[in-house]
Protein backbone atom coordinates (compact mmCIF):
# COMPACT_ATOMS: atom_id res chain seq x y z
CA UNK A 1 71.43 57.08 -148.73
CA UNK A 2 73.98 55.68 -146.26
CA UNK A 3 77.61 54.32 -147.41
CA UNK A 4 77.07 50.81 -146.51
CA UNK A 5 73.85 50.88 -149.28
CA UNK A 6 75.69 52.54 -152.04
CA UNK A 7 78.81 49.83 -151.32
CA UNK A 8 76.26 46.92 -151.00
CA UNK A 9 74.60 48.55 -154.70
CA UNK A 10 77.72 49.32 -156.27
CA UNK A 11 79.59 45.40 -155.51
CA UNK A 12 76.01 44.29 -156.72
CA UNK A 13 76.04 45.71 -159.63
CA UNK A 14 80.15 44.62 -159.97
CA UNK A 15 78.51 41.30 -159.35
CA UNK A 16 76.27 41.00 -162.03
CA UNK A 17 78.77 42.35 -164.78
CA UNK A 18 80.78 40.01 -164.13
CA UNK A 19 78.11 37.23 -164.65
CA UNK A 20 76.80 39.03 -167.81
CA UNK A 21 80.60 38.90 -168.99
CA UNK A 22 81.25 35.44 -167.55
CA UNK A 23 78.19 34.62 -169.71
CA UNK A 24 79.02 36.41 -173.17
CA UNK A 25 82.58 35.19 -172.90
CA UNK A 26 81.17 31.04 -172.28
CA UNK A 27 78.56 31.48 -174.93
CA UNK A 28 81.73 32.99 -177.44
CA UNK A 29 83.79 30.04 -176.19
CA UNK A 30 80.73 27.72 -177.10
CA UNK A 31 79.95 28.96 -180.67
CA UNK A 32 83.39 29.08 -181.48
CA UNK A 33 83.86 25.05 -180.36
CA UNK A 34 80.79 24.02 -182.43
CA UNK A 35 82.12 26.28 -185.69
CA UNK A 36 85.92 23.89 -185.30
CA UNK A 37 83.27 20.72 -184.87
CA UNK A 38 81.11 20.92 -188.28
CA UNK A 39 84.06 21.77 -189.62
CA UNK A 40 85.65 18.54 -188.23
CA UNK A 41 82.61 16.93 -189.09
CA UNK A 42 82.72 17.74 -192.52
CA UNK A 43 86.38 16.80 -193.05
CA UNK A 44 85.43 13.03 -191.50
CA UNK A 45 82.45 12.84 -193.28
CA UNK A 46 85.10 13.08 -196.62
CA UNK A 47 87.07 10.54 -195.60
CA UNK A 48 84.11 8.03 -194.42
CA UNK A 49 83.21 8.65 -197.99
CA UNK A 50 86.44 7.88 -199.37
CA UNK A 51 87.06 4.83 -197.51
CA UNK A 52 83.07 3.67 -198.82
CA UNK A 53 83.57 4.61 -202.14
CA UNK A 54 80.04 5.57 -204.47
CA UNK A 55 78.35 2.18 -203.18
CA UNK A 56 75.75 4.58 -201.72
CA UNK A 57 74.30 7.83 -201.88
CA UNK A 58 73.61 9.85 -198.60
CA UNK A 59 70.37 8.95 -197.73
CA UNK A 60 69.84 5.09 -198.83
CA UNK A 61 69.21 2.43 -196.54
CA UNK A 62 71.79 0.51 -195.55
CA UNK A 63 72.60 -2.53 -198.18
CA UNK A 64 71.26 -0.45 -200.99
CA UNK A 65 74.54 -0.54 -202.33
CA UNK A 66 75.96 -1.68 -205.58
CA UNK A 67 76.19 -5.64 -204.66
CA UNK A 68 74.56 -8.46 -206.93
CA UNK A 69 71.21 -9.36 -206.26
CA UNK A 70 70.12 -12.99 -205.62
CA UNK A 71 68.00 -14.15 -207.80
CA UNK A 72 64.46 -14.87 -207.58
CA UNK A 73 62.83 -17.71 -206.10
CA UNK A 74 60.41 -19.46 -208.44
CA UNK A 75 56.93 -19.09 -208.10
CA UNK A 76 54.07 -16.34 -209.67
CA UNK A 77 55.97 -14.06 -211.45
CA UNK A 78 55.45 -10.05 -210.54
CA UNK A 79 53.81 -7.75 -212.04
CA UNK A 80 49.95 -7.82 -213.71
CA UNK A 81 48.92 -11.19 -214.90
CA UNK A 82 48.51 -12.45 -218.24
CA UNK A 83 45.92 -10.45 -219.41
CA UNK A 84 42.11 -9.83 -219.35
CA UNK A 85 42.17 -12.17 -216.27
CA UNK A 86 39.55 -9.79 -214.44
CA UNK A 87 37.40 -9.39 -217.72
CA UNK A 88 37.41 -13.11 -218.41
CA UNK A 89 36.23 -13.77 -214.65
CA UNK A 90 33.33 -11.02 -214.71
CA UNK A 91 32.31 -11.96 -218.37
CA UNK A 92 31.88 -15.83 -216.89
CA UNK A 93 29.90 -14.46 -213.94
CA UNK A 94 27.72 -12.49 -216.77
CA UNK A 95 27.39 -15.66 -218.30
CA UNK A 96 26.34 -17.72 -215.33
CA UNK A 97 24.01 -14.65 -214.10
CA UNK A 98 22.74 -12.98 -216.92
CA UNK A 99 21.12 -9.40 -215.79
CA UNK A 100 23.97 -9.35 -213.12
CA UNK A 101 24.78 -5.62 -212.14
CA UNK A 102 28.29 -4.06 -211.75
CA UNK A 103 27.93 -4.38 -208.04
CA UNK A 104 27.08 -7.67 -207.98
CA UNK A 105 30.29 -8.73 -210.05
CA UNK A 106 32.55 -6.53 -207.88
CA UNK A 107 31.14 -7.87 -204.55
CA UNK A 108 31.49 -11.44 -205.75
CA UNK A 109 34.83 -10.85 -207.24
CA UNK A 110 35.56 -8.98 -204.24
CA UNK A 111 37.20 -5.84 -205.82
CA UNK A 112 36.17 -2.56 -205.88
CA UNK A 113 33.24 -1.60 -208.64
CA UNK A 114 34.95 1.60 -210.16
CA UNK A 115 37.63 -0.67 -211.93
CA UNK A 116 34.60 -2.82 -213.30
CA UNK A 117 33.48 0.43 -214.97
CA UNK A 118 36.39 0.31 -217.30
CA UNK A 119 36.34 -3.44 -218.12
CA UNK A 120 32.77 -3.66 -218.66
CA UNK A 121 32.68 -1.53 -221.55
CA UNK A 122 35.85 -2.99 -223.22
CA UNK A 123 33.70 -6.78 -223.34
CA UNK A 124 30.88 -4.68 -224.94
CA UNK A 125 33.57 -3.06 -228.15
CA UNK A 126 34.58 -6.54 -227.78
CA UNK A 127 31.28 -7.62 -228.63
CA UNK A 128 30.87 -10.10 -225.67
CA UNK A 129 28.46 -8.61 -223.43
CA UNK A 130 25.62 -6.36 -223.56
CA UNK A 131 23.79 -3.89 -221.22
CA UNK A 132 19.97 -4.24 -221.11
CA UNK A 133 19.26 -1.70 -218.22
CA UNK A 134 21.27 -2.05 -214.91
CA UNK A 135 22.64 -5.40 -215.87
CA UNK A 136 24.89 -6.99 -217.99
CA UNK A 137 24.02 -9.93 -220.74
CA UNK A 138 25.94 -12.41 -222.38
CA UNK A 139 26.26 -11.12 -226.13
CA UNK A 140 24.79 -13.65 -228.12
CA UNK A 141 27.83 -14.14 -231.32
């Protein structure tokens, strides 16, 4: 091999050491920063939290704090209504339609059946209706 090869190899390879060191050395530099910043983070965090006081928790929505609530406007209150109110309205639709089916009440009511499955059979311990096949009679007590 001539001179001028093993010079060009050798200040090539002096090259790229000195990149792989440059690179080690800015990556240290880099970790070392972020390691002082969470720490700083941490220590601001505290006093952001001291300055707050408990009002929230991490993680609430802003305004979730401690602070009075206004009260509520008037109108329906929440919460279920006073009871039986679906019952009442599929027993008067068994009285109006005698041999109506479970469907039927449900569509016309517009809720889903499967909650009509549990009401209808509380009217009939209640003694107010009565099944005669697929539909539902008035009882008549």
């Amino acid at each position: 091999m001539c001179i001028v090869c093993l010079w060009t190899n050798t200040f090539r390879t002096q090259e790229v050491d000195a990149l792989a060191d440059f690179v080690d050395s800015t990556v240290k530099d880099i970790d070392s920063r972020l390691e002082q910043l969470k720490q700083e983070v941490v220590k601001l965090e505290a006093a952001r939290s001291a300055l707050v006081g408990a009002r929230r928790r991490p993680g609430r929505p802003v305004g979730s704090g401690s602070r009075p609530r206004p009260a509520r406007r008037a109108g329906r209150p929440r919460g279920r209504r006073g009871g039986n109110t679906r019952a009442n309205q599929a027993l008067e639709l068994v009285r109006s339609q005698p041999g109506i089916t479970i469907p039927q009440i449900a569509e016309q009511l517009k809720i889903e059946p499967n909650y009509l499955y549990r009401v209808m059979p509380k009217l009939v311990s209640d003694g107010r209706v009565k099944r005669n096949g697929q539909g539902w009679h008035p009882s008549e007590a």
